[in-house]
Protein backbone atom coordinates (compact mmCIF):
# COMPACT_ATOMS: atom_id res chain seq x y z
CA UNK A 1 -13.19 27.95 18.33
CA UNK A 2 -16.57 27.34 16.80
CA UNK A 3 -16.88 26.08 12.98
CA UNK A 4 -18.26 29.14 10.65
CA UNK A 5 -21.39 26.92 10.74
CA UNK A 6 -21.26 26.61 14.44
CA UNK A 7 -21.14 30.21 14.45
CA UNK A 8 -24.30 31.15 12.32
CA UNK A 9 -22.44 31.16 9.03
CA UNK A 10 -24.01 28.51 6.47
CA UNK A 11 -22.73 27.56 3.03
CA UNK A 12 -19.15 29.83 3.29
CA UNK A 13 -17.47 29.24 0.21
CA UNK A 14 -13.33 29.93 1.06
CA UNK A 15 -12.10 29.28 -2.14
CA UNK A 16 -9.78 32.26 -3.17
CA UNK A 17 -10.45 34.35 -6.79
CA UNK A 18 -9.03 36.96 -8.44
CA UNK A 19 -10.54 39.61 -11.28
CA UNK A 20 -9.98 43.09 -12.48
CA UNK A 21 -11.28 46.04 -11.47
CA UNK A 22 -11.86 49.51 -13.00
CA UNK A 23 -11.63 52.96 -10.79
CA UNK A 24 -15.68 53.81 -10.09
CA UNK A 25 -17.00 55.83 -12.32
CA UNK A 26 -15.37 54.58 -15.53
CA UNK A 27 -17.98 54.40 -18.23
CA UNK A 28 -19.54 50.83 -19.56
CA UNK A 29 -18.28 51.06 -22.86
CA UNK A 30 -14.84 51.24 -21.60
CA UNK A 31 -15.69 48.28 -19.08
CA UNK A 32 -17.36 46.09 -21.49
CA UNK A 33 -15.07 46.69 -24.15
CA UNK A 34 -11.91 45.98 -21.65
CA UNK A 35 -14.22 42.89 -20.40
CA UNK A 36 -14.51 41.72 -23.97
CA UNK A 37 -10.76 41.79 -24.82
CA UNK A 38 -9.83 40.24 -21.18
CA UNK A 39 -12.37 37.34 -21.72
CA UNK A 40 -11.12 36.60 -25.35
CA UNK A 41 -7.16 36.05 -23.80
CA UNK A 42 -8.71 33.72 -20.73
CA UNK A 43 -10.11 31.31 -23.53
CA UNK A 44 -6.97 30.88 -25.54
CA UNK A 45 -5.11 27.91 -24.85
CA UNK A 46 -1.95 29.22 -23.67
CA UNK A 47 -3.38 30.82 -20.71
CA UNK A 48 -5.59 28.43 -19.81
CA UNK A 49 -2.39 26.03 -19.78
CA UNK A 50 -1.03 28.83 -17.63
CA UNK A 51 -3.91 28.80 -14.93
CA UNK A 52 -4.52 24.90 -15.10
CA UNK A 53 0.06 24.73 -13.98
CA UNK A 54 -1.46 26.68 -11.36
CA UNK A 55 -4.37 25.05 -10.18
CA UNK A 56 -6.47 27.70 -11.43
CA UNK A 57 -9.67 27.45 -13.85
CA UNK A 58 -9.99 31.35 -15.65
CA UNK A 59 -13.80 32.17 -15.64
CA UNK A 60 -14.27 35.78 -17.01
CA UNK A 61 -17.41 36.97 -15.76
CA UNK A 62 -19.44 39.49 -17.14
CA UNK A 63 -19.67 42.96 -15.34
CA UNK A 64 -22.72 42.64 -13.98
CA UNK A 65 -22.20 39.06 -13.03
CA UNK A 66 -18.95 40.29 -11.18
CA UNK A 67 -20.55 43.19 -9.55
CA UNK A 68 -22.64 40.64 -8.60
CA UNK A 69 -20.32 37.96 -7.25
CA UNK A 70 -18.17 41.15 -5.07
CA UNK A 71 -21.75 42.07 -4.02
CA UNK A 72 -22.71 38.53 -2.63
CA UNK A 73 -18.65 38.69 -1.23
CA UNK A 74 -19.01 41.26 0.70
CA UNK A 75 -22.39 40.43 2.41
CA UNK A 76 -20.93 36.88 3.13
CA UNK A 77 -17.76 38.16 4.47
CA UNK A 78 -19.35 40.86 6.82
CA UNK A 79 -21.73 37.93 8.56
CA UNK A 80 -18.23 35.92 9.02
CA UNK A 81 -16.36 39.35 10.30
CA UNK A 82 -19.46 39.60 12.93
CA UNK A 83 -20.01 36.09 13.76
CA UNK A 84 -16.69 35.52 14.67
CA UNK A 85 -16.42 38.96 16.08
CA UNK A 86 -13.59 40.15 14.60
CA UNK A 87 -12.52 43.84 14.76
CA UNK A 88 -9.99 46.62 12.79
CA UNK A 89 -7.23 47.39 14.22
């Protein structure tokens, strides 16, 4: 089995993350207002206590640096799907 280098795939970043997502179509204010009350709870110290007991470091992008980030994702993760040749059941 060939490394995800081996295989075409350079600079594959594994490491798992987590965020929250909106159905499509909601409208910005709504996301940047929920963004704005989700990133003030990820920098109090409780939770980050909570996410540093489980080897976790909260970030709290932006929107557009999310959409971003899921965009980037999902290229990535289509090259590994191919290069590996891995198919749906």
């Amino acid at each position: 089995m060939p490394t995800l280098a081996e295989a075409g795939v350079k600079d594959f970043n594994t490491a798992p993350w987590q965020g929250v997502l909106a159905p499509a179509g909601t409208p910005r204010l709504v996301v940047n207002y929920l963004h704005t009350q989700i990133a003030a709870v990820l920098k109090t110290s409780e939770i980050r206590e909570r996410f540093a007991l489980q080897g976790t470091d909260p970030v709290g992008l932006g929107p557009k640096a999310f959409d971003e980030m899921i965009d980037h994702e999902l290229v990535l993760n289509s090259k590994v799907i191919k290069a590996v040749g891995m198919k749906g059941d």
